[in-house]
Protein backbone atom coordinates (compact mmCIF):
# COMPACT_ATOMS: atom_id res chain seq x y z
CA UNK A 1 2.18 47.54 4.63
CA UNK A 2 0.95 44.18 4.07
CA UNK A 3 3.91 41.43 3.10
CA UNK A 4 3.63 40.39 -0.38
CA UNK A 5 4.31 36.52 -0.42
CA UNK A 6 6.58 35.59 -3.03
CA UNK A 7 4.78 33.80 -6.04
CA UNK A 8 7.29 30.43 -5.62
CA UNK A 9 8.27 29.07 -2.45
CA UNK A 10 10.55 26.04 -0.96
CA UNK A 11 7.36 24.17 -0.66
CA UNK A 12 6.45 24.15 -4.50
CA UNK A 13 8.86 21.37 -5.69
CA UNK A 14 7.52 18.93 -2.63
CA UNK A 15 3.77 19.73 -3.88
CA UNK A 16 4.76 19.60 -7.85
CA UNK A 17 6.45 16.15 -6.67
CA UNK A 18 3.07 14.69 -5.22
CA UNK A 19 0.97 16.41 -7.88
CA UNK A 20 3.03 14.33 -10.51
CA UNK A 21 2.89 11.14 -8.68
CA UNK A 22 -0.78 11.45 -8.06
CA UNK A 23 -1.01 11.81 -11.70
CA UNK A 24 1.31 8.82 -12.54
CA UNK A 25 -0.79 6.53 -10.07
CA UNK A 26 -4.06 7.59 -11.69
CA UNK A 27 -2.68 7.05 -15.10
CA UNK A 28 -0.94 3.43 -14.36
CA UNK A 29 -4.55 2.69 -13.15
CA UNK A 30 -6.34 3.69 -16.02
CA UNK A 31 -3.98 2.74 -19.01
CA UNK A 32 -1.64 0.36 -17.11
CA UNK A 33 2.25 0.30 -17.68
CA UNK A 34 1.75 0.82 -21.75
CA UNK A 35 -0.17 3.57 -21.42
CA UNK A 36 1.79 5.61 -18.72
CA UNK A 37 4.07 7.85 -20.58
CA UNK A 38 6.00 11.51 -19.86
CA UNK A 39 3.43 13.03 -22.16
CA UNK A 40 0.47 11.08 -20.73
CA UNK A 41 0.99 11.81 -16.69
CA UNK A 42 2.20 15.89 -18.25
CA UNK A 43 -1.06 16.05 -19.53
CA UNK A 44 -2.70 14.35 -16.59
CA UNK A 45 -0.77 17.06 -14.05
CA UNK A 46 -0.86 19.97 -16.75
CA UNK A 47 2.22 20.31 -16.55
CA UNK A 48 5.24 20.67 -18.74
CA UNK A 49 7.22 17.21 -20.08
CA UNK A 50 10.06 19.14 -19.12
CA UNK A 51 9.41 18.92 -15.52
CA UNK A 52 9.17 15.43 -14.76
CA UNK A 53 12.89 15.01 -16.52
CA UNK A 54 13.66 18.02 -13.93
CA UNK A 55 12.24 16.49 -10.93
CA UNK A 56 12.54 12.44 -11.77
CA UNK A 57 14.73 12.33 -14.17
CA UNK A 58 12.41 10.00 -16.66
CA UNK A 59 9.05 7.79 -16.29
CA UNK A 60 11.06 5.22 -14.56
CA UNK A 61 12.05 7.05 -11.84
CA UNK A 62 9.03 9.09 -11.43
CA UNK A 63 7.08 4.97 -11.23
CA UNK A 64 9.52 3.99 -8.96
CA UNK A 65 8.46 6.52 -6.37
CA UNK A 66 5.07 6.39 -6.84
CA UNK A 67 5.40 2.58 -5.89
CA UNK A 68 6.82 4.14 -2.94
CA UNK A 69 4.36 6.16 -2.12
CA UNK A 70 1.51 4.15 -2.53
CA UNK A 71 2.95 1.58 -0.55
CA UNK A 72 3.47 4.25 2.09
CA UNK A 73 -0.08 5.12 2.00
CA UNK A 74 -1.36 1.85 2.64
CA UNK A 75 1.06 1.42 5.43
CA UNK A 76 -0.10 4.84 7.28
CA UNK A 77 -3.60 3.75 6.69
CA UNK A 78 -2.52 0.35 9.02
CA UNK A 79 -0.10 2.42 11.21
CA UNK A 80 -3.24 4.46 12.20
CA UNK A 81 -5.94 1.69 12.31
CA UNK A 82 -3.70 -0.50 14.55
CA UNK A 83 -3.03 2.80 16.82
CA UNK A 84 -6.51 3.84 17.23
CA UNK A 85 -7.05 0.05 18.48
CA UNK A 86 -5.01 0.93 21.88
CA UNK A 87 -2.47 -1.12 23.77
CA UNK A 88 -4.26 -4.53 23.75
CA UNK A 89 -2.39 -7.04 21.02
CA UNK A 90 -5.69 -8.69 20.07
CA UNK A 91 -7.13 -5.70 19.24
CA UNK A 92 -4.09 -4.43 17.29
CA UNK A 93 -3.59 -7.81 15.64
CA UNK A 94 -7.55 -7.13 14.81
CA UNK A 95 -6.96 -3.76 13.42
CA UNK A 96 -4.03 -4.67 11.54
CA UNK A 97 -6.23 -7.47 9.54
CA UNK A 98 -9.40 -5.25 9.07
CA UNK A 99 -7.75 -2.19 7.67
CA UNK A 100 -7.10 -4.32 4.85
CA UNK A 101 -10.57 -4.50 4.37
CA UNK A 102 -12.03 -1.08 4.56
CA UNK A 103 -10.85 2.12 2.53
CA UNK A 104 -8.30 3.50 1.56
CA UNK A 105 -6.73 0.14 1.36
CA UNK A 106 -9.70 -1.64 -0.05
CA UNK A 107 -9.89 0.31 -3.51
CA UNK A 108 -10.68 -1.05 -7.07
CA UNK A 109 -8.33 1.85 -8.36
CA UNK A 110 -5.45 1.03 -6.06
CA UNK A 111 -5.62 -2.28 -7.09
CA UNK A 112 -5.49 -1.39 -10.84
CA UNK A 113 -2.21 0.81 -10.00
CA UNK A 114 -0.95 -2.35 -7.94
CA UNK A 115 -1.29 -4.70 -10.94
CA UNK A 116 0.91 -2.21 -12.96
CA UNK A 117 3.48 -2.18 -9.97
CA UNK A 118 3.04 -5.89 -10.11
CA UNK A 119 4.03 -6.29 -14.09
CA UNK A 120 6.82 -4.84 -13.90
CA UNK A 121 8.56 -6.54 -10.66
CA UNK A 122 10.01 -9.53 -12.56
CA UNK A 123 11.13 -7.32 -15.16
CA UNK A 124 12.82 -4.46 -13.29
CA UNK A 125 15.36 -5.08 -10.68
CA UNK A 126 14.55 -1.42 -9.12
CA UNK A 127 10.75 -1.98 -8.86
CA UNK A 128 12.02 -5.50 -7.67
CA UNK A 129 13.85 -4.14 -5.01
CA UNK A 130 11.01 -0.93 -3.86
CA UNK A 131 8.20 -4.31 -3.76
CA UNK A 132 10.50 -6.47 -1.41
CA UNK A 133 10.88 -3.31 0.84
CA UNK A 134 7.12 -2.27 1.32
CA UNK A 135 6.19 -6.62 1.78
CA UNK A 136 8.90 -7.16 4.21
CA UNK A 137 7.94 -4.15 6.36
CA UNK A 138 4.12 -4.80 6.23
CA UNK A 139 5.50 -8.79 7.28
CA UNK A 140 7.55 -7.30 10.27
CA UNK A 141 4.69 -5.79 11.30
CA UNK A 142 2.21 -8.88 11.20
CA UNK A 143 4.98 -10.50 12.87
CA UNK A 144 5.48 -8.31 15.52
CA UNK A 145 1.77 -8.09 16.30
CA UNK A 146 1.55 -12.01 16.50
CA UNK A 147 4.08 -12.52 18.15
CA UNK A 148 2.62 -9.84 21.02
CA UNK A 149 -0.78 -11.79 20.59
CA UNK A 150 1.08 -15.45 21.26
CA UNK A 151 2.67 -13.45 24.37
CA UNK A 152 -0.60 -12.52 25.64
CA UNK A 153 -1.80 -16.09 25.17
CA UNK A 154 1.13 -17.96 26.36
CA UNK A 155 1.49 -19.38 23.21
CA UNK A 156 4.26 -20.64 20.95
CA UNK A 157 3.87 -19.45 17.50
CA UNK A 158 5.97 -19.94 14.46
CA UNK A 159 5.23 -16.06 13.11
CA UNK A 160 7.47 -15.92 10.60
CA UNK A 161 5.17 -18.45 8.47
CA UNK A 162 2.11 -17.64 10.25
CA UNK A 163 3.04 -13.72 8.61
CA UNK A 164 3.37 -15.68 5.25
CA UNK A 165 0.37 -17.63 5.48
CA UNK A 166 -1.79 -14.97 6.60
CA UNK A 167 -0.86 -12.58 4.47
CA UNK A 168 -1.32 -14.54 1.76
CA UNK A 169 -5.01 -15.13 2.68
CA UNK A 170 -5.23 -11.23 3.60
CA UNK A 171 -4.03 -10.63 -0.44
CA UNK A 172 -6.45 -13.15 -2.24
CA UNK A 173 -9.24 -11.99 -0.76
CA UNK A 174 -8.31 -8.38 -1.15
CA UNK A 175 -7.91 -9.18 -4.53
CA UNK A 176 -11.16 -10.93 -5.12
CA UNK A 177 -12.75 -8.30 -3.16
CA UNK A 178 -11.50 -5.53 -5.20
CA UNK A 179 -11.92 -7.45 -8.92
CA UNK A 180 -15.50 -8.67 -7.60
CA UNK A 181 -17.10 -6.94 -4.53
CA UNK A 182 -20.97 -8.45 -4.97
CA UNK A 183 -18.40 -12.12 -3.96
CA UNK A 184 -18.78 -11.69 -0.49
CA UNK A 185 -18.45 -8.74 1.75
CA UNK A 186 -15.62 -7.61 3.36
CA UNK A 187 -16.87 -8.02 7.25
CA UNK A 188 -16.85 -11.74 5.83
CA UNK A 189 -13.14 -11.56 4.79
CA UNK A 190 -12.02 -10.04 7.70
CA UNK A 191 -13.78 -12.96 9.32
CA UNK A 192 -12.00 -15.89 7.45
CA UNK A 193 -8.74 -14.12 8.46
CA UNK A 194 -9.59 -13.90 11.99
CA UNK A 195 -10.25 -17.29 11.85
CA UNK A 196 -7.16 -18.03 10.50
CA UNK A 197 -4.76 -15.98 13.06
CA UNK A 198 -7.41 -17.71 16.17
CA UNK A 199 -6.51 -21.40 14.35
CA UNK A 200 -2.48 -20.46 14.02
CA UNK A 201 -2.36 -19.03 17.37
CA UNK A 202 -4.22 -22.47 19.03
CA UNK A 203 -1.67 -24.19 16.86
CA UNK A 204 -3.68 -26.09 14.54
């Protein structure tokens, strides 16, 4: 006789989970903070209201980890770009810059959800604290790789500001990219920022 799988399993919390933070991060891109309620991302997941307060405990908790998990999707999207480039640091530095440029990171919708992440950091001291996690790590990372490029070189390099610099550059025109793509294209962006990392790392 064939088994008869059980109708719940362990697994079904984990995939209700993702289901409902898929659903807050399309609704915080389509109606912002104001918009993003119990009710709304229920509706969105057809689901129960009940089961976010189950799972999350309230909207606030169930935004606060899908700031997490958007920022953890952008950083497995660089994690894999900047492993596929290989062992050489150029080419990781390289991959680590483009993959900003290219999907899934270079989305008008993610940017939409990051602008609601974004209202509510000076406001919120837990969204405050989830926003300094996911920029210092992606920092560490441009630091690291920098700092392996300068090796290669036989450079000095200041990469703590070089990180800051850089990834400032890498954000405005991600930005301007996403609000405005007919501005330029993005093998041009990823072009100014190579430029940038070739002047920092000649120590101009």
């Amino acid at each position: 006789m064939s088994e008869i799988r059980p109708k719940f399993t362990r697994e079904e919390p984990e995939v209700r989970k993702a289901e409902l933070i898929a659903a807050t991060a399309a609704c915080l891109a389509g109606k912002g903070v104001a918009g993003t309620s119990v009710r709304e991302v229920a509706a969105r997941a057809g689901v129960s209201p009940g089961l976010i307060r189950h799972y999350f405990g309230g909207i606030d908790n169930l935004v606060l980890e899908t700031y997490r998990h958007v920022g953890d999707k952008v950083a497995r999207a660089v994690d894999d770009a900047v492993a596929r480039a290989g062992e050489d640091p150029d080419a990781r530095l390289d991959a680590f810059l483009a993959a900003n440029f290219a999907p899934p990171i270079l989305d008008a919708d993610l940017l939409s959800t990051w602008l609601a992440f974004w209202s509510l950091v000076r406001r919120d001291e837990a969204v405050r604290a989830v926003h300094g996690e996911i920029y210092a790590a992606n920092r560490r990372q441009l630091e690291s790789l920098l700092a392996a490029a300068a090796a290669k070189s036989g450079r000095s390099l200041d990469v703590r500001l070089a990180a800051v610099g850089i990834t400032a550059l890498v954000d405005g025109l991600w930005l301007e990219l996403c609000l405005d793509p007919a501005t330029f294209e993005p093998g041009e962006a990823v072009g100014l920022v190579r430029k940038a990392v070739q002047a920092a790392l000649a120590g101009a």
